[in-house]
PDB file of N, CA and C in Angstrom:
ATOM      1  N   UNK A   1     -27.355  31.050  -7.355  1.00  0.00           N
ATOM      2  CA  UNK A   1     -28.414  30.344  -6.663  1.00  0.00           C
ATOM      3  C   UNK A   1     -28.420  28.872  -7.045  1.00  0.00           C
ATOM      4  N   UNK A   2     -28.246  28.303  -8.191  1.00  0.00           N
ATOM      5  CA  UNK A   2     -27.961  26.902  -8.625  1.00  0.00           C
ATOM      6  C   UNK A   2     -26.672  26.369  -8.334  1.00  0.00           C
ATOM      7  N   UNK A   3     -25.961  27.233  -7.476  1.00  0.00           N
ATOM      8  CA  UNK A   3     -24.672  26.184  -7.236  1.00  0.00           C
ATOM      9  C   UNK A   3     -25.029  25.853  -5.814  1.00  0.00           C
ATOM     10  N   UNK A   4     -25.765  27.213  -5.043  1.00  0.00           N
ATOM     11  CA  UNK A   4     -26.296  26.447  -3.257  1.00  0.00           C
ATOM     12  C   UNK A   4     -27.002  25.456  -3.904  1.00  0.00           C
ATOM     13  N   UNK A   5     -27.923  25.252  -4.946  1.00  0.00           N
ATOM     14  CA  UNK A   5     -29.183  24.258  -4.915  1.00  0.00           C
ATOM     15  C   UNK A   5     -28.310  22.949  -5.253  1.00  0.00           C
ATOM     16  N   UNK A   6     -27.176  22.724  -6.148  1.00  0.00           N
ATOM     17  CA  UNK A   6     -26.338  21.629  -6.116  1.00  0.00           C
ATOM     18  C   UNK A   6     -25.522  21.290  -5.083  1.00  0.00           C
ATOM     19  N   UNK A   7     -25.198  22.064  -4.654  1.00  0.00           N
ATOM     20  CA  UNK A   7     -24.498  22.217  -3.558  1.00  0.00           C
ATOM     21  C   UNK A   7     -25.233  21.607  -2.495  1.00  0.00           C
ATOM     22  N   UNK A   8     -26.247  21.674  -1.958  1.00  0.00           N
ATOM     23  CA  UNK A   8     -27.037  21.672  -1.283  1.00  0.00           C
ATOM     24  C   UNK A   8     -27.429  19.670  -1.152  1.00  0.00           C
ATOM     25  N   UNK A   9     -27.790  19.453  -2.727  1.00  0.00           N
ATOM     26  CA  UNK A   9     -28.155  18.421  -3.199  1.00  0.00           C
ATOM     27  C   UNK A   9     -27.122  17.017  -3.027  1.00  0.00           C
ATOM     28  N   UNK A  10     -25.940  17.421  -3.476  1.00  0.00           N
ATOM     29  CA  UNK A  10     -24.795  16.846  -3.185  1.00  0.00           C
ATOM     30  C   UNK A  10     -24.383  16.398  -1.892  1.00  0.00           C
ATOM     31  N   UNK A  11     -24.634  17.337  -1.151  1.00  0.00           N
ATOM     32  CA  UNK A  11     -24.194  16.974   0.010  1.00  0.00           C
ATOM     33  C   UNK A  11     -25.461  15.950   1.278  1.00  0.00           C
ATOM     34  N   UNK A  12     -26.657  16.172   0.606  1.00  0.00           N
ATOM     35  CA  UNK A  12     -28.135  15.526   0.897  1.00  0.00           C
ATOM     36  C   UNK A  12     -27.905  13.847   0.577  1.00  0.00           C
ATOM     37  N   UNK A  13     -27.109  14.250  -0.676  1.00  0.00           N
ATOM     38  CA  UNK A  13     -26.922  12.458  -1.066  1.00  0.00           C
ATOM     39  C   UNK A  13     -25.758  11.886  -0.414  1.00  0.00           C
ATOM     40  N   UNK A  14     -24.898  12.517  -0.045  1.00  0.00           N
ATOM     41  CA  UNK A  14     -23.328  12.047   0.584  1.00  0.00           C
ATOM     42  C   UNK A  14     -23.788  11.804   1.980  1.00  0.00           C
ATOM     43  N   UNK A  15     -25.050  12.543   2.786  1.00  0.00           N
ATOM     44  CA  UNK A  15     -25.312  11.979   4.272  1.00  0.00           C
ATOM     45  C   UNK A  15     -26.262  10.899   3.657  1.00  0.00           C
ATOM     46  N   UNK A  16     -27.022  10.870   3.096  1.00  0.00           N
ATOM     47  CA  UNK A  16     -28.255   9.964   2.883  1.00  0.00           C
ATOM     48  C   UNK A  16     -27.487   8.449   2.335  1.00  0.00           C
ATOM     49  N   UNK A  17     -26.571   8.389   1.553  1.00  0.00           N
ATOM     50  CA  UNK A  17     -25.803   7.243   1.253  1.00  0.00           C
ATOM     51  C   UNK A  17     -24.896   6.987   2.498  1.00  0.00           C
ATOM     52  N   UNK A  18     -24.042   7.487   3.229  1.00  0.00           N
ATOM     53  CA  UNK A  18     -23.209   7.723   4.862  1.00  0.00           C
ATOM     54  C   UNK A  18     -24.514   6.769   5.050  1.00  0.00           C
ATOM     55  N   UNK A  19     -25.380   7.267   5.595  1.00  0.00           N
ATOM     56  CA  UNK A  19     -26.140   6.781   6.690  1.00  0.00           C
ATOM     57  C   UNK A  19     -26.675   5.193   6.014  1.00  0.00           C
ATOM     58  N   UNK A  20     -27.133   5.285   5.033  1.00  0.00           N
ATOM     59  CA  UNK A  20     -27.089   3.512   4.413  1.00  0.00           C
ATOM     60  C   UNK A  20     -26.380   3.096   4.844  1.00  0.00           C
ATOM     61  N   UNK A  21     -25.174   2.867   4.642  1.00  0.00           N
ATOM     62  CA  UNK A  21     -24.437   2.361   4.442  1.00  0.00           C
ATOM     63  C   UNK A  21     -23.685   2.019   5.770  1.00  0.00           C
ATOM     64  N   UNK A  22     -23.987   2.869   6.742  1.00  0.00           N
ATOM     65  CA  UNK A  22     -23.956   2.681   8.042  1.00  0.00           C
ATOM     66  C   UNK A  22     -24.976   1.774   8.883  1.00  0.00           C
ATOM     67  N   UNK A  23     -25.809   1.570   8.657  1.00  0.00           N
ATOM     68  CA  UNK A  23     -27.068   0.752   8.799  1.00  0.00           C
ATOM     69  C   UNK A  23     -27.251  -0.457   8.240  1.00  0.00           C
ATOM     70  N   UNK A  24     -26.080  -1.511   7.034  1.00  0.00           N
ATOM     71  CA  UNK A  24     -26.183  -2.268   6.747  1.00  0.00           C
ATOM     72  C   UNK A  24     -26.051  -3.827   7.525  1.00  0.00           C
ATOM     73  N   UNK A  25     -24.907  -3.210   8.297  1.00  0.00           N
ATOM     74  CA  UNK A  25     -24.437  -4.449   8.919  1.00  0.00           C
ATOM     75  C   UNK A  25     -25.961  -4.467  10.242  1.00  0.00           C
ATOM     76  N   UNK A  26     -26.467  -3.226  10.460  1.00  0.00           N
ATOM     77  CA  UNK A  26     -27.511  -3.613  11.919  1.00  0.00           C
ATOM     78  C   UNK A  26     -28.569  -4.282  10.992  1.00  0.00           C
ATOM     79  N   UNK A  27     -29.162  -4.280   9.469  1.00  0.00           N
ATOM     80  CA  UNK A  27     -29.823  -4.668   8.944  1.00  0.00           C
ATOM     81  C   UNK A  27     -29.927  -6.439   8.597  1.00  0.00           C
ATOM     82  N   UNK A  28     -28.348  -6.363   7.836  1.00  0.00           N
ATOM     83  CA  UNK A  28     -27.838  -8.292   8.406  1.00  0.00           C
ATOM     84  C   UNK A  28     -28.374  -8.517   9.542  1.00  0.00           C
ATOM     85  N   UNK A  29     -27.601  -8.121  10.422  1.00  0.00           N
ATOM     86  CA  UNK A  29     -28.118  -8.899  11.307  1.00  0.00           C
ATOM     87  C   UNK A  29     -29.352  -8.626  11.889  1.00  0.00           C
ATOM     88  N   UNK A  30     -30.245  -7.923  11.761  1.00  0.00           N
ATOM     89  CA  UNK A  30     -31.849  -8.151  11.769  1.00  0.00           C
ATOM     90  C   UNK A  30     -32.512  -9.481  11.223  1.00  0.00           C
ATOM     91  N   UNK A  31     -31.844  -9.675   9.781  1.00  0.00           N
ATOM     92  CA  UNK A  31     -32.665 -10.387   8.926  1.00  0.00           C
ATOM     93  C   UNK A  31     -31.754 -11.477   8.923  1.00  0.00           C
ATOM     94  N   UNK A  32     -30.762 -11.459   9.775  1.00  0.00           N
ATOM     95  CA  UNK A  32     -30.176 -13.293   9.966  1.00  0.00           C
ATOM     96  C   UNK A  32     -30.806 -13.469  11.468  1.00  0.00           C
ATOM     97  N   UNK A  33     -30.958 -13.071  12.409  1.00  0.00           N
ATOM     98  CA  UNK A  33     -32.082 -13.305  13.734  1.00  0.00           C
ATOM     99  C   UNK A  33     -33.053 -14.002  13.591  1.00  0.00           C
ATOM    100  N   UNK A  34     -33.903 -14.158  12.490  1.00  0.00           N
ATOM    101  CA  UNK A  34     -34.582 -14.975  11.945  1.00  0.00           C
ATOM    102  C   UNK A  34     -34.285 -16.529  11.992  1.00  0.00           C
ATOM    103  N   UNK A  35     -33.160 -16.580  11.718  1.00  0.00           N
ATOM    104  CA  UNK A  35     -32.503 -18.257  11.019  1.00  0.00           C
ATOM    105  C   UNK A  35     -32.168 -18.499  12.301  1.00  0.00           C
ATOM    106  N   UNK A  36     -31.492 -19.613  12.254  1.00  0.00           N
ATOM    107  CA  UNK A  36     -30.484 -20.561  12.639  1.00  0.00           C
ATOM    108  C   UNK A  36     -29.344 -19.196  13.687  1.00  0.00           C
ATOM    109  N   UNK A  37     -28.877 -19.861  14.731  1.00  0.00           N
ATOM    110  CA  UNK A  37     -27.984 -18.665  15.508  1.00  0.00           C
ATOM    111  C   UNK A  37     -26.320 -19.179  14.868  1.00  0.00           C
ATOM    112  N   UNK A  38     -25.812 -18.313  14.514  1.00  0.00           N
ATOM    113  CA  UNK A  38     -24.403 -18.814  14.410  1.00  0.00           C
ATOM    114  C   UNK A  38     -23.454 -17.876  15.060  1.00  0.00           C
ATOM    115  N   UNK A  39     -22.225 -19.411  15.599  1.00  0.00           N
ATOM    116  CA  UNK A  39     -21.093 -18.374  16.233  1.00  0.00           C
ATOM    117  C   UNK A  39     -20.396 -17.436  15.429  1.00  0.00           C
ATOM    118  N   UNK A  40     -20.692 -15.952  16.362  1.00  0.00           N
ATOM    119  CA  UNK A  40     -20.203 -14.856  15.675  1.00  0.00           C
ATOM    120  C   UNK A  40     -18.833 -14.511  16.627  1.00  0.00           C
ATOM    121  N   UNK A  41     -17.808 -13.658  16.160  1.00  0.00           N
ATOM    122  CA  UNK A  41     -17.037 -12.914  16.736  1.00  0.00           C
ATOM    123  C   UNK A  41     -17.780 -11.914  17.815  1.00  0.00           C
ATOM    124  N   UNK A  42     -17.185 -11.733  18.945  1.00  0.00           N
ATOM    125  CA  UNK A  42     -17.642 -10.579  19.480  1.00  0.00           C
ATOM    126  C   UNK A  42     -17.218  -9.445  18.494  1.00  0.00           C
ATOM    127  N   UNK A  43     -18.320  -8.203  18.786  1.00  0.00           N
ATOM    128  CA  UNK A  43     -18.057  -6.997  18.158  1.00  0.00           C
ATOM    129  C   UNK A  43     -16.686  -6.037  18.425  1.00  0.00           C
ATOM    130  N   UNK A  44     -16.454  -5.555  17.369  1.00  0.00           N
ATOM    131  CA  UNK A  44     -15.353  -4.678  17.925  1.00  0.00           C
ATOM    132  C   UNK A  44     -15.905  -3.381  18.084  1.00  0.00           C
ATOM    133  N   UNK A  45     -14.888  -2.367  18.910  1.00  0.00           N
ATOM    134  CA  UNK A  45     -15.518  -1.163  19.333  1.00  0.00           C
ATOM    135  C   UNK A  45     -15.692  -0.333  17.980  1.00  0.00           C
ATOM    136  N   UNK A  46     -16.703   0.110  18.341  1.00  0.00           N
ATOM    137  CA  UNK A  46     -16.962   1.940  17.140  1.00  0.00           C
ATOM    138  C   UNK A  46     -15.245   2.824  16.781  1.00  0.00           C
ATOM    139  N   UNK A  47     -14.794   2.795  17.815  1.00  0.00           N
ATOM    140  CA  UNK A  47     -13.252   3.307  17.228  1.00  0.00           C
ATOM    141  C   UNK A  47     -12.563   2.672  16.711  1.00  0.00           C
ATOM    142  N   UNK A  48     -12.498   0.828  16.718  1.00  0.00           N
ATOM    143  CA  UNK A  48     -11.579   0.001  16.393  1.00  0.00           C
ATOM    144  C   UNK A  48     -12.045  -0.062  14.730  1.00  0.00           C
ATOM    145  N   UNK A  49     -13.030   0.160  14.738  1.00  0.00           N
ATOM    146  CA  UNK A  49     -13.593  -0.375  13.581  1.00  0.00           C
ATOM    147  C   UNK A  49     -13.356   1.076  12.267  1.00  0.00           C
ATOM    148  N   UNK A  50     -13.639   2.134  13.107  1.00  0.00           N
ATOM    149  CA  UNK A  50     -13.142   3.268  12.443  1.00  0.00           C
ATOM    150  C   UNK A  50     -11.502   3.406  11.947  1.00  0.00           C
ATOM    151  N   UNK A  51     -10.556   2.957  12.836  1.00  0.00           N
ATOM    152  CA  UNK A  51      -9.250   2.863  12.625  1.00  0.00           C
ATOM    153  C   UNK A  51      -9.237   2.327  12.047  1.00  0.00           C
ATOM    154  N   UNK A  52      -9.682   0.810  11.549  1.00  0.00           N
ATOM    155  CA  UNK A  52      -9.279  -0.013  10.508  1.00  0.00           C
ATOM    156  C   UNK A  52      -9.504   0.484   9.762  1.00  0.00           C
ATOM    157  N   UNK A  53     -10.955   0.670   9.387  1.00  0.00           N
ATOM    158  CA  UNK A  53     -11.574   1.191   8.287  1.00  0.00           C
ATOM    159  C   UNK A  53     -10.259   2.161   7.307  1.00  0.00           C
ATOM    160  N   UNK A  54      -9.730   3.317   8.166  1.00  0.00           N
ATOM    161  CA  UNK A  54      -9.606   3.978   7.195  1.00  0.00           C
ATOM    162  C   UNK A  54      -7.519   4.210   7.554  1.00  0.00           C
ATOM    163  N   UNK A  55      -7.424   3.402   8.307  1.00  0.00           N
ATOM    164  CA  UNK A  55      -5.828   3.302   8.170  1.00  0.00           C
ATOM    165  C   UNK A  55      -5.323   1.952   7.907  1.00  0.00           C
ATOM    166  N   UNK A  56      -5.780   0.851   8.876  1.00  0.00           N
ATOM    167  CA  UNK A  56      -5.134  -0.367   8.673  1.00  0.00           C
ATOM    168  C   UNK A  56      -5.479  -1.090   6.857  1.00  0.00           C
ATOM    169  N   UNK A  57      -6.733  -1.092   6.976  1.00  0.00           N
ATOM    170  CA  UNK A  57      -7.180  -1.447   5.338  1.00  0.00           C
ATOM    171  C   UNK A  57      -6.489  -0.806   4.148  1.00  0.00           C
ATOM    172  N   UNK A  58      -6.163   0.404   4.501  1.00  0.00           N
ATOM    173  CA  UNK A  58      -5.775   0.810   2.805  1.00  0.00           C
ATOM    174  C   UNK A  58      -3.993   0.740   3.319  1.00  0.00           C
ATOM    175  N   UNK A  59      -3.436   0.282   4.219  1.00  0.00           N
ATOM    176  CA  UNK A  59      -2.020   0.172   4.548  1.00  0.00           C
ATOM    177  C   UNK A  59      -1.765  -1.200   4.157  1.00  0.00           C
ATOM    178  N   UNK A  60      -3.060  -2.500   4.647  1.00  0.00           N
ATOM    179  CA  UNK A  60      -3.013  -3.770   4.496  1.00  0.00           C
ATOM    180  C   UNK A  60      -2.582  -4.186   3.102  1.00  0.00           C
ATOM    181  N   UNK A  61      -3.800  -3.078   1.929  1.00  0.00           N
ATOM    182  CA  UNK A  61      -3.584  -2.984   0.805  1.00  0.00           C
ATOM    183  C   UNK A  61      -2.188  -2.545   0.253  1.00  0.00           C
ATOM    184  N   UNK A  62      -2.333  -1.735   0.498  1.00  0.00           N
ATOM    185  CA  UNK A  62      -0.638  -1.550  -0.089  1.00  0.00           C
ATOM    186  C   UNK A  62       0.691  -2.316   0.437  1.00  0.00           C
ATOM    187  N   UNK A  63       0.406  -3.182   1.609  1.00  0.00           N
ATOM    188  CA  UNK A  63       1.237  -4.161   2.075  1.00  0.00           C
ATOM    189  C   UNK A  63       1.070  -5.400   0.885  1.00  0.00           C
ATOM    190  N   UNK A  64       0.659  -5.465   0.293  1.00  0.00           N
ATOM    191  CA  UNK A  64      -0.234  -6.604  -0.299  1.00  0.00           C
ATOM    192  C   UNK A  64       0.245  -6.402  -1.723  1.00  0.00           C
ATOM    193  N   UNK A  65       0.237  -5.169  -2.093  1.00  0.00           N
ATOM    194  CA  UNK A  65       0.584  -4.536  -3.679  1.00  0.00           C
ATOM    195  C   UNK A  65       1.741  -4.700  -3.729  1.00  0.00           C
ATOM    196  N   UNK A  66       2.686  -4.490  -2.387  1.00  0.00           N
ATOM    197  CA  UNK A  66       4.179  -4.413  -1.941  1.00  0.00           C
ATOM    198  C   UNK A  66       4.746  -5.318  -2.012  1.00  0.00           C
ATOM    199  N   UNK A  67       4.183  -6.606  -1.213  1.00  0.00           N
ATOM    200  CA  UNK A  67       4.012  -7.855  -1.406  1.00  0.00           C
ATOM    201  C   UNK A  67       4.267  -8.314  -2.954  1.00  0.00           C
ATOM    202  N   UNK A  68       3.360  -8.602  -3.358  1.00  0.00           N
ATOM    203  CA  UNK A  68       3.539  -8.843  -5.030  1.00  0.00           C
ATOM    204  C   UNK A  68       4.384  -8.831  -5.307  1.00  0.00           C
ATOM    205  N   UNK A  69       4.816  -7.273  -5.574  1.00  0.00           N
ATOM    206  CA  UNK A  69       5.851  -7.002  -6.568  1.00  0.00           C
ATOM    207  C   UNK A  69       7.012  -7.476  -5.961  1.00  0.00           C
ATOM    208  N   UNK A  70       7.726  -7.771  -4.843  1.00  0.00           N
ATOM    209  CA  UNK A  70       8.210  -8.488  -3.777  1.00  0.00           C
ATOM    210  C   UNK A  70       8.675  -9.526  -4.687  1.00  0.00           C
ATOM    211  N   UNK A  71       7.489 -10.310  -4.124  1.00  0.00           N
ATOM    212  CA  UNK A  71       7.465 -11.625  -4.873  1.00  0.00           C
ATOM    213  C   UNK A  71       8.110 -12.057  -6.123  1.00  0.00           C
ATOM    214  N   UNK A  72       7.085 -10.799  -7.043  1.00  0.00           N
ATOM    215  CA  UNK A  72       8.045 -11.094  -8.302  1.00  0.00           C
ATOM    216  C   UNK A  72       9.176 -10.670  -8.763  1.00  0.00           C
ATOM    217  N   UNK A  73      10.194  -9.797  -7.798  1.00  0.00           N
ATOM    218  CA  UNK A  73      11.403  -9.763  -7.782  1.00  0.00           C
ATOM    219  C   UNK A  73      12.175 -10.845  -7.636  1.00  0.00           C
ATOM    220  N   UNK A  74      11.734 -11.278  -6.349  1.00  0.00           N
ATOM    221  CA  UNK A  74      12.534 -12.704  -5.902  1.00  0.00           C
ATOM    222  C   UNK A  74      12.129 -13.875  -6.482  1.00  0.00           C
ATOM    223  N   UNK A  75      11.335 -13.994  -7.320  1.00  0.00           N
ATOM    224  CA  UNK A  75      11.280 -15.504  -8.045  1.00  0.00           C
ATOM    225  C   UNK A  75      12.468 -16.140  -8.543  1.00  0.00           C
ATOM    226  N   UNK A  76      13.318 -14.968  -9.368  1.00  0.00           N
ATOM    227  CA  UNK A  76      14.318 -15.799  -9.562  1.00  0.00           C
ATOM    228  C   UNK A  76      15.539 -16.743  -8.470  1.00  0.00           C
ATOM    229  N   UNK A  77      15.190 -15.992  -7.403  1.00  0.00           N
ATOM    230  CA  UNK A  77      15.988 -16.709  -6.480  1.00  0.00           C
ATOM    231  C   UNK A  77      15.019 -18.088  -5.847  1.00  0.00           C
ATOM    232  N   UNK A  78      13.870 -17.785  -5.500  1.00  0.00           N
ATOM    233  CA  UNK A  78      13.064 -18.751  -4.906  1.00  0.00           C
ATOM    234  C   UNK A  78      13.108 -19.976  -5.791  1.00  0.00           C
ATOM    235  N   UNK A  79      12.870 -19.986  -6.931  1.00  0.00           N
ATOM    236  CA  UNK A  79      12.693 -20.581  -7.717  1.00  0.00           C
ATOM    237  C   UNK A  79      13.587 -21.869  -7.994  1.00  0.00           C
ATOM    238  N   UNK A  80      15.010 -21.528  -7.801  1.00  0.00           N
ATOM    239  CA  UNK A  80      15.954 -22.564  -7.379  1.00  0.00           C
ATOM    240  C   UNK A  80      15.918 -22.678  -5.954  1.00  0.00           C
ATOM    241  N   UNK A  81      15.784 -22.317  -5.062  1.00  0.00           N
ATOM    242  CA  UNK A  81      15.831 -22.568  -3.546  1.00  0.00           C
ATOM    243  C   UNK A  81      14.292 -23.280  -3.508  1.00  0.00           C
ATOM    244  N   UNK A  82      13.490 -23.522  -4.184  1.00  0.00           N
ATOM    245  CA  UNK A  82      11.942 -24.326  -3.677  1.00  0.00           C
ATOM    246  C   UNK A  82      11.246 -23.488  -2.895  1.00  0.00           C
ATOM    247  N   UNK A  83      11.509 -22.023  -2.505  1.00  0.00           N
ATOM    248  CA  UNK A  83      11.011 -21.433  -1.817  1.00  0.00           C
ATOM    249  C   UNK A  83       9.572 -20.847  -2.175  1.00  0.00           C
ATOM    250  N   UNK A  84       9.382 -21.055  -2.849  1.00  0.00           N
ATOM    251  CA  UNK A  84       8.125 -19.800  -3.756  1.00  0.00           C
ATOM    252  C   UNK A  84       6.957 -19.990  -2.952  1.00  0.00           C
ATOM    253  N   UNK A  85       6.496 -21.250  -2.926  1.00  0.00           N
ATOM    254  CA  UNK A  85       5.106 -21.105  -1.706  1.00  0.00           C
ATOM    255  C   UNK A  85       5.548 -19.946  -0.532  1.00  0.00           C
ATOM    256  N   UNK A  86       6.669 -20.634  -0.027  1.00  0.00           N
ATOM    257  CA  UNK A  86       6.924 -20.095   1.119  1.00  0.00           C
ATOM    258  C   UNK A  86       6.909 -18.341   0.811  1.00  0.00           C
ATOM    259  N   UNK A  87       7.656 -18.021   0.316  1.00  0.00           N
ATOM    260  CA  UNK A  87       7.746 -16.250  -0.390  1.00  0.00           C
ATOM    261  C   UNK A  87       6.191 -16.004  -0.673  1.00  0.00           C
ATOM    262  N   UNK A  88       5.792 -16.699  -1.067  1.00  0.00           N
ATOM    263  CA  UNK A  88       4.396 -16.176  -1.521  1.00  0.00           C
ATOM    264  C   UNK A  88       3.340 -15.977  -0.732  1.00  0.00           C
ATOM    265  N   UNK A  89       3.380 -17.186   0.689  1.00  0.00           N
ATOM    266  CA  UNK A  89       2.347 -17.357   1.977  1.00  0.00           C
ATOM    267  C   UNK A  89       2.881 -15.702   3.163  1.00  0.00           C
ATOM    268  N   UNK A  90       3.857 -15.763   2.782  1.00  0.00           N
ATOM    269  CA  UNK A  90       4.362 -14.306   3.672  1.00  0.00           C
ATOM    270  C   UNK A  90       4.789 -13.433   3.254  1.00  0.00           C
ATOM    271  N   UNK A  91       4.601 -12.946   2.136  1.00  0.00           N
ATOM    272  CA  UNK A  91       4.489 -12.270   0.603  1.00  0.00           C
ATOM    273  C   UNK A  91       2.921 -11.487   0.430  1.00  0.00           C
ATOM    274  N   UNK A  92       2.427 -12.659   0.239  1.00  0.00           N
ATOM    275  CA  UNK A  92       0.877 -12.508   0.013  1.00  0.00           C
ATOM    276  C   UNK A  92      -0.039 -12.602   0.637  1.00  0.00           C
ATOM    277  N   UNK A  93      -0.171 -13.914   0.758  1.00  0.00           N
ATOM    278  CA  UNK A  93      -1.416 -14.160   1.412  1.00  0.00           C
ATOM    279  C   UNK A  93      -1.654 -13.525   2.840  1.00  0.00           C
ATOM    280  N   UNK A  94      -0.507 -13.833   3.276  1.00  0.00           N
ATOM    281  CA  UNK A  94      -0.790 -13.513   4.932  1.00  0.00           C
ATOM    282  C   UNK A  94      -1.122 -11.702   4.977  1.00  0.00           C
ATOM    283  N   UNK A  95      -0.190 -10.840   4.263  1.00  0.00           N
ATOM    284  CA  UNK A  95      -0.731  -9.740   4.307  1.00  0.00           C
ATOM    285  C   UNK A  95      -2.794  -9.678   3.366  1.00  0.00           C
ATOM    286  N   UNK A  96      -2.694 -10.271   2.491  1.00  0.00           N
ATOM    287  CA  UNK A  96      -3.886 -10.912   1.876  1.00  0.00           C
ATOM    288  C   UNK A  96      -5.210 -10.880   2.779  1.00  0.00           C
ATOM    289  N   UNK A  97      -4.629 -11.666   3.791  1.00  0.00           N
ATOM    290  CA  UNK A  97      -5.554 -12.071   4.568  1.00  0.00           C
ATOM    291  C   UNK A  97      -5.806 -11.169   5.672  1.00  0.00           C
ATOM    292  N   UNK A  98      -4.801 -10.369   6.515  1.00  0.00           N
ATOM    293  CA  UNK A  98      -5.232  -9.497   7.186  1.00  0.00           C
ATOM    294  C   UNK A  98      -5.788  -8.636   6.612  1.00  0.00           C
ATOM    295  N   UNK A  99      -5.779  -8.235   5.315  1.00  0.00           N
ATOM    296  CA  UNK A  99      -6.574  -7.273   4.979  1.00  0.00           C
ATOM    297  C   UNK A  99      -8.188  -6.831   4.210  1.00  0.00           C
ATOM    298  N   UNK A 100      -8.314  -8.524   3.759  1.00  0.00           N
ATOM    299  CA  UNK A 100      -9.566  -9.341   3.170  1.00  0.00           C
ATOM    300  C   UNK A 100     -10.837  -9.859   3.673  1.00  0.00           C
ATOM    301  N   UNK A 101     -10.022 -10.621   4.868  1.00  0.00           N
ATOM    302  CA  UNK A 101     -10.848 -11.895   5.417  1.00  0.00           C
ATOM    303  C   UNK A 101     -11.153 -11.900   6.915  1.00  0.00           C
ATOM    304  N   UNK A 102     -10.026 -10.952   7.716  1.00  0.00           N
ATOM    305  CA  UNK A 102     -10.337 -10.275   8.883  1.00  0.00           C
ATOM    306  C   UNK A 102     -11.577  -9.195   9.362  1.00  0.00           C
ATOM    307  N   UNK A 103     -12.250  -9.586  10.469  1.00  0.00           N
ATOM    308  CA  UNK A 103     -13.772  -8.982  10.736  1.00  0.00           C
ATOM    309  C   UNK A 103     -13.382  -7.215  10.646  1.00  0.00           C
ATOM    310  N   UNK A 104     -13.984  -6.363  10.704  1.00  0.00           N
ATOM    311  CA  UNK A 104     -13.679  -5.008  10.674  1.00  0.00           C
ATOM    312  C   UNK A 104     -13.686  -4.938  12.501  1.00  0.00           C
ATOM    313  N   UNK A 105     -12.095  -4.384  12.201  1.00  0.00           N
ATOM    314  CA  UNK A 105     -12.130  -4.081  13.938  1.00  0.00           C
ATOM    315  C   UNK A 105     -11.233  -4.757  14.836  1.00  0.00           C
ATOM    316  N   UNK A 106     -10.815  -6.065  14.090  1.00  0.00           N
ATOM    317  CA  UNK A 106     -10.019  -7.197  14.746  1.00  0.00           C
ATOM    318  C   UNK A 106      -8.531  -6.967  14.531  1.00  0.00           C
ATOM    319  N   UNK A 107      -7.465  -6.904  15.412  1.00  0.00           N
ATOM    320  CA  UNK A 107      -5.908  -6.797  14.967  1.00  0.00           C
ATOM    321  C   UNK A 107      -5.817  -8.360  13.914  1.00  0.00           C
ATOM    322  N   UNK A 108      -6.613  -9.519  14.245  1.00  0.00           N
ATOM    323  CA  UNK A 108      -5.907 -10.480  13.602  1.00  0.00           C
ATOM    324  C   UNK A 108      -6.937 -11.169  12.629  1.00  0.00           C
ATOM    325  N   UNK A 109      -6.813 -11.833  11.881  1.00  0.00           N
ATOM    326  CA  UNK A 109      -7.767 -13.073  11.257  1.00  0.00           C
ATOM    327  C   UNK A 109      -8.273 -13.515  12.324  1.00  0.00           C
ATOM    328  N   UNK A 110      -9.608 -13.919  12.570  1.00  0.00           N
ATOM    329  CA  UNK A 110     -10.594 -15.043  13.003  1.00  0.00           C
ATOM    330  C   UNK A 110     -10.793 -16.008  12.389  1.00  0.00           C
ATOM    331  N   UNK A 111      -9.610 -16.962  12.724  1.00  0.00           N
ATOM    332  CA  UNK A 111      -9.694 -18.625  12.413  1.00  0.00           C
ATOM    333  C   UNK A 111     -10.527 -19.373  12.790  1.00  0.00           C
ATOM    334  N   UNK A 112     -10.987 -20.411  12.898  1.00  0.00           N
ATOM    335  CA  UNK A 112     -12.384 -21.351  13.240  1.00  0.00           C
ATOM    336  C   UNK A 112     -11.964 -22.238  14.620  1.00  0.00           C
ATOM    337  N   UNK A 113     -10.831 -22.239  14.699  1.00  0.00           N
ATOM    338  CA  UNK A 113      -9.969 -23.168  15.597  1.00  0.00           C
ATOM    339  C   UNK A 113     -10.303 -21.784  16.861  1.00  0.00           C
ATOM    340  N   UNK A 114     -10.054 -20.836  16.909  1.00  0.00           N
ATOM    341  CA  UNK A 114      -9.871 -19.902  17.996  1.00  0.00           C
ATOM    342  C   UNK A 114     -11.220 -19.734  19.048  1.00  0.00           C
TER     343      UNK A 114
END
């Protein structure tokens, strides 16, 4: 009977935190409606945002981990060739950045210029 009642409990907190946590971003933006309007991205769809969420992001990541170690293989070559920014901006950052700084939902970065 105390493992349904944990059982039970556990799973009360795993929807009750789900659902926070789902409700944050409609909450931002409740309480930025208030201020000043700023240009936002259009939204991405409920599926786009789900796909990222749970394939592109943790792939971005490990593009990124991949990256690195990449990097620090080839230093010794970059290193006499002057290349290393360069190895490092398409190495790193750029996977970096699709996976960091990009809106949830978007194939690309949202630059300020776009």
């Amino acid at each position: 009977m105390n493992v349904t009642r944990k059982t039970t409990l556990i799973r009360l907190l795993g929807i009750t935190v789900t659902v926070a946590v789902l409700h944050l971003p409609g909450v931002a933006r409740m309480a930025q409606a208030g201020g000043e309007p700023e240009l936002q991205p259009p939204q991405g769809s409920r599926q786009d945002m789900i796909g990222d969420l749970v394939l592109q992001r943790p792939f971005g990541l490990a593009n990124t981990v991949v990256g690195i170690g990449t990097w620090i293989v080839s230093l010794p070559f970059t290193v006499f060739s002057g290349s290393t920014g360069d190895a490092g901006s398409k190495l790193i950052a750029e996977p970096g950045a699709h996976t960091f700084t990009r809106p949830l939902g978007y194939p690309a970065p949202v630059r300020p210029d776009n």
